[in-house]
N, C-alpha and C. Protein backbone atom coordinates (compact mmCIF):
# COMPACT_ATOMS: atom_id res chain seq x y z
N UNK A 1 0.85 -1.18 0.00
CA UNK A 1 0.00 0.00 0.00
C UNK A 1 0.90 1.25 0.00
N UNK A 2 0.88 2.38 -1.31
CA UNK A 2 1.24 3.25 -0.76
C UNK A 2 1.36 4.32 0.07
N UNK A 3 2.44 4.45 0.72
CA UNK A 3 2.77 5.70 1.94
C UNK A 3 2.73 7.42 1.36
N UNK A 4 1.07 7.59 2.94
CA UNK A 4 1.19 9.64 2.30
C UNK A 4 1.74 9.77 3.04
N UNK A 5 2.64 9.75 3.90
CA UNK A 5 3.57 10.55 4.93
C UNK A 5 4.55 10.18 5.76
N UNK A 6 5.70 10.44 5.44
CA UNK A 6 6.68 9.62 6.25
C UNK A 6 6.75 9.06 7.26
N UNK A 7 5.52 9.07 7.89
CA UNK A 7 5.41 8.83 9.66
C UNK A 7 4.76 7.20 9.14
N UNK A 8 4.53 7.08 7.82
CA UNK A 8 4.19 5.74 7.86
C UNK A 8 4.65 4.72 7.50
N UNK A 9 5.87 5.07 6.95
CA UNK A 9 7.13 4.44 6.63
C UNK A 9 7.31 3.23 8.08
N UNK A 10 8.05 1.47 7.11
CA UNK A 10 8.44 1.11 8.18
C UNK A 10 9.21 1.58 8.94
N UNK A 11 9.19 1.30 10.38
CA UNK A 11 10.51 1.44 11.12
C UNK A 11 11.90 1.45 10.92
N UNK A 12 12.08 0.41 10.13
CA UNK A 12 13.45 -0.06 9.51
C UNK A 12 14.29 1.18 8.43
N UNK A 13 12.94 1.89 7.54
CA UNK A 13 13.43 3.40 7.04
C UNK A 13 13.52 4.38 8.27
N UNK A 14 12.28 4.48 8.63
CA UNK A 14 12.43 5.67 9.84
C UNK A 14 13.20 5.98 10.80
N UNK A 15 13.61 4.61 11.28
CA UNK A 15 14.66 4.80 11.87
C UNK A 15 16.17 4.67 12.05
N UNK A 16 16.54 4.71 10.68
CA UNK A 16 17.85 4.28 9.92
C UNK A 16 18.05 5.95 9.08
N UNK A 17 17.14 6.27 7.99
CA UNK A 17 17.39 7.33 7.50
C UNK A 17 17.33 8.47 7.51
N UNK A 18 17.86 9.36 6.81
CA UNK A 18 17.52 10.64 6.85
C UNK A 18 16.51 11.16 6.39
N UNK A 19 16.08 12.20 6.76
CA UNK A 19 14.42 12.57 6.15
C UNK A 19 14.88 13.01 4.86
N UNK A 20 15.56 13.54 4.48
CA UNK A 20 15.74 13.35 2.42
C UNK A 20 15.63 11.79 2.30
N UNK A 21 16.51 10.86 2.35
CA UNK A 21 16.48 10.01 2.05
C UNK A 21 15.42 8.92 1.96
N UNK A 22 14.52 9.16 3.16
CA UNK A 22 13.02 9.19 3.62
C UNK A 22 12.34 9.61 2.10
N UNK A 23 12.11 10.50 2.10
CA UNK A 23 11.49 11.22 0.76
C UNK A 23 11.67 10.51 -0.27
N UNK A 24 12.95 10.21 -0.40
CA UNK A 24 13.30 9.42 -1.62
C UNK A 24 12.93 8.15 -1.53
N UNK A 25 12.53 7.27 -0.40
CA UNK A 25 11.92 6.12 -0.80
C UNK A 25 10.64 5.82 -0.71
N UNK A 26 9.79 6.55 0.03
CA UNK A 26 8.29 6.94 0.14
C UNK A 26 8.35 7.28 -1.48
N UNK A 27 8.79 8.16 -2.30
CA UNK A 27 8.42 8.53 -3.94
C UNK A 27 8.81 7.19 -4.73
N UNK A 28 9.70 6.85 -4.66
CA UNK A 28 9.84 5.34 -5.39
C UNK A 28 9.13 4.34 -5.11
N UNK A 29 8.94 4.26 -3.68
CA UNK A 29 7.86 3.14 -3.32
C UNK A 29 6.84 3.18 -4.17
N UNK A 30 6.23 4.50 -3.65
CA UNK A 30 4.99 4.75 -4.17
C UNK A 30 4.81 4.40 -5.57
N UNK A 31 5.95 4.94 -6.34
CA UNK A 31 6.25 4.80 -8.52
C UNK A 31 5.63 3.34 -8.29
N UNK A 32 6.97 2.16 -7.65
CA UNK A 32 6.88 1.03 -7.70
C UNK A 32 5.44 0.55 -7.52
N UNK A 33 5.13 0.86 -6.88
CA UNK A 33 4.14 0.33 -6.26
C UNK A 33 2.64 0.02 -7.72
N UNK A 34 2.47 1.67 -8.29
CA UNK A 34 1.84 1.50 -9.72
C UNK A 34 2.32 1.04 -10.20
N UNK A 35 3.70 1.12 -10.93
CA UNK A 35 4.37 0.49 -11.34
C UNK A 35 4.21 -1.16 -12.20
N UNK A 36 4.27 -1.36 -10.83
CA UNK A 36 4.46 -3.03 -10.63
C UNK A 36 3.11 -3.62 -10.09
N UNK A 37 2.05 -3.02 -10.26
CA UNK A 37 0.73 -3.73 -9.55
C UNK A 37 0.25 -4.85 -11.01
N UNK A 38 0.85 -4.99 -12.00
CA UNK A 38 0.15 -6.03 -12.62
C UNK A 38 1.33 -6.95 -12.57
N UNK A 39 1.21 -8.31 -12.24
CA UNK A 39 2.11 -9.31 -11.62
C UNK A 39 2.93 -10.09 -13.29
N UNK A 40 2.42 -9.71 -14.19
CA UNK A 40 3.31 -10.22 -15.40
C UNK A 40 4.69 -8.96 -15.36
N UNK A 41 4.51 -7.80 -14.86
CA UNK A 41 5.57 -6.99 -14.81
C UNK A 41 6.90 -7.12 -13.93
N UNK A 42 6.64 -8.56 -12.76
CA UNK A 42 7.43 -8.27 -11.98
C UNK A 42 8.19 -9.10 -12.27
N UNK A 43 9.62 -9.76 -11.57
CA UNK A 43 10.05 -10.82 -11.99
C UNK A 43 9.64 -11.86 -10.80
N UNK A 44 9.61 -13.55 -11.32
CA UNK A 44 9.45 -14.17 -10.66
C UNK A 44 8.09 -14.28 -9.78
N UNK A 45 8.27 -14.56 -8.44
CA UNK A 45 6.81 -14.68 -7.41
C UNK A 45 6.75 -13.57 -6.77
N UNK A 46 7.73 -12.56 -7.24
CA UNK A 46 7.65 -11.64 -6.02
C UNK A 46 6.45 -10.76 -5.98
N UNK A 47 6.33 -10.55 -4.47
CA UNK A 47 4.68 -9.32 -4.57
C UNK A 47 5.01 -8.03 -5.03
N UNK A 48 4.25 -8.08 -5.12
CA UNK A 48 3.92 -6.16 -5.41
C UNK A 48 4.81 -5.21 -4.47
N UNK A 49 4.18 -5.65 -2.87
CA UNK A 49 4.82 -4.89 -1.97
C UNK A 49 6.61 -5.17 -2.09
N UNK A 50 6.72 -6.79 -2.10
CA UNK A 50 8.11 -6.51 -2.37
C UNK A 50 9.06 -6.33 -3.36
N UNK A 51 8.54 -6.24 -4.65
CA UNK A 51 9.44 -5.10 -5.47
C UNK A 51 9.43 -3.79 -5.00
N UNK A 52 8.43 -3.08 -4.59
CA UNK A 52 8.13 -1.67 -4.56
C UNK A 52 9.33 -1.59 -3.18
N UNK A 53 9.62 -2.74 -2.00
CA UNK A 53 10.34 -2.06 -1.11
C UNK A 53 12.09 -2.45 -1.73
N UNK A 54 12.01 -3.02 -2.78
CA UNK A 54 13.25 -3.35 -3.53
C UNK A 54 13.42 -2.00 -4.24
N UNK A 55 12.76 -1.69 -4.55
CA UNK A 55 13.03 -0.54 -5.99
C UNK A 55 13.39 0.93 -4.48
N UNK A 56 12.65 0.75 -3.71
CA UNK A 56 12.68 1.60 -3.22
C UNK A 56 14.03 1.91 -2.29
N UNK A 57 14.83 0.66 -1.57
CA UNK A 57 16.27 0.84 -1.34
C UNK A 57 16.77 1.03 -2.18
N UNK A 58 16.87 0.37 -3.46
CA UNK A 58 17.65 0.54 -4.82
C UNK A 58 18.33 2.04 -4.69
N UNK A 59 16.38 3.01 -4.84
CA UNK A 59 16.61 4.38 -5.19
C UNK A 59 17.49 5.05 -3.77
N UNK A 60 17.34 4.39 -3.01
CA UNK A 60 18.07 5.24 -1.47
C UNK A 60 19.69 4.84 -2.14
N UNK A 61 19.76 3.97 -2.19
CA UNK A 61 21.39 3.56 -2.32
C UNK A 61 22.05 4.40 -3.69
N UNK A 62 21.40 4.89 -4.41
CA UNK A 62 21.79 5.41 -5.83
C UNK A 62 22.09 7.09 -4.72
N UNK A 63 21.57 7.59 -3.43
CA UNK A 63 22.55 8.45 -2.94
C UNK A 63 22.82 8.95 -2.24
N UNK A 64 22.65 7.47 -0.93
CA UNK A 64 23.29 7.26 -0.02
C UNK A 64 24.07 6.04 0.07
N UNK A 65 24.61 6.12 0.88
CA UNK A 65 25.55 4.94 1.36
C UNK A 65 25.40 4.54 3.31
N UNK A 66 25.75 3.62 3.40
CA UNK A 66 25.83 3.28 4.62
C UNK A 66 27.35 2.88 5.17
N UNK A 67 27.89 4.32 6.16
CA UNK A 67 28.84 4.40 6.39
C UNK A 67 29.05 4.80 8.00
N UNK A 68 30.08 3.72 8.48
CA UNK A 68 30.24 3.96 9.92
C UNK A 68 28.26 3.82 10.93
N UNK A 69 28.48 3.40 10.42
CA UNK A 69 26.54 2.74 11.28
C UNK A 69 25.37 3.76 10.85
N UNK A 70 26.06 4.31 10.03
CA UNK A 70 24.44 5.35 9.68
C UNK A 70 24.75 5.60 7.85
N UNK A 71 23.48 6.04 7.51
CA UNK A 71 23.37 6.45 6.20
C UNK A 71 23.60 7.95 5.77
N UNK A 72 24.97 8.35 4.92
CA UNK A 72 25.09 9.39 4.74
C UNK A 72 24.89 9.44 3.18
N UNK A 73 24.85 10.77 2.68
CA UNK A 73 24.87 11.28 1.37
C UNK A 73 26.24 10.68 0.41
N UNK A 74 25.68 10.51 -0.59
CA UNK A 74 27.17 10.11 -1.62
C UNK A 74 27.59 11.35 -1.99
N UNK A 75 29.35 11.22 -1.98
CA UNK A 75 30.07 12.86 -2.33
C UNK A 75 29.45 12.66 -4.16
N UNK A 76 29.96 13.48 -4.56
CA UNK A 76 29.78 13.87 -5.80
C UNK A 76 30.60 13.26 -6.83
């Protein structure tokens, strides 16, 4: 289901990332989520929900990183 507001994000985002980074996977989720709701689009058995939370680290990691126990911004 997609997320209107970061407060509804799992725990596992909320309390790991930064609120940009937050942003950025609440908006991908969400893409994914249309996205990928007809099941010939996805690969394999996977659900809906879990591509959309795949696509959605994907997009966190394209610019952040996880460094020294927390998630910072990628330099340039």
């Amino acid at each position: 289901m997609p997320y209107n507001k970061l407060a509804e994000l799992p725990d596992s985002v909320k309390d790991h990332l930064p609120k940009h980074a937050q942003e950025i996977y609440k908006e991908a989720y969400n893409h994914a989520w249309e996205q990928y709701a007809d099941p010939d689009k996805r690969r394999g058995d996977a659900s809906r929900e879990e591509v959309a939370h795949k696509v959605a680290w994907s997009a966190v990691k394209n610019k952040y990183e996880h460094k020294d126990e927390r998630w910072v911004r990628k330099s340039a």
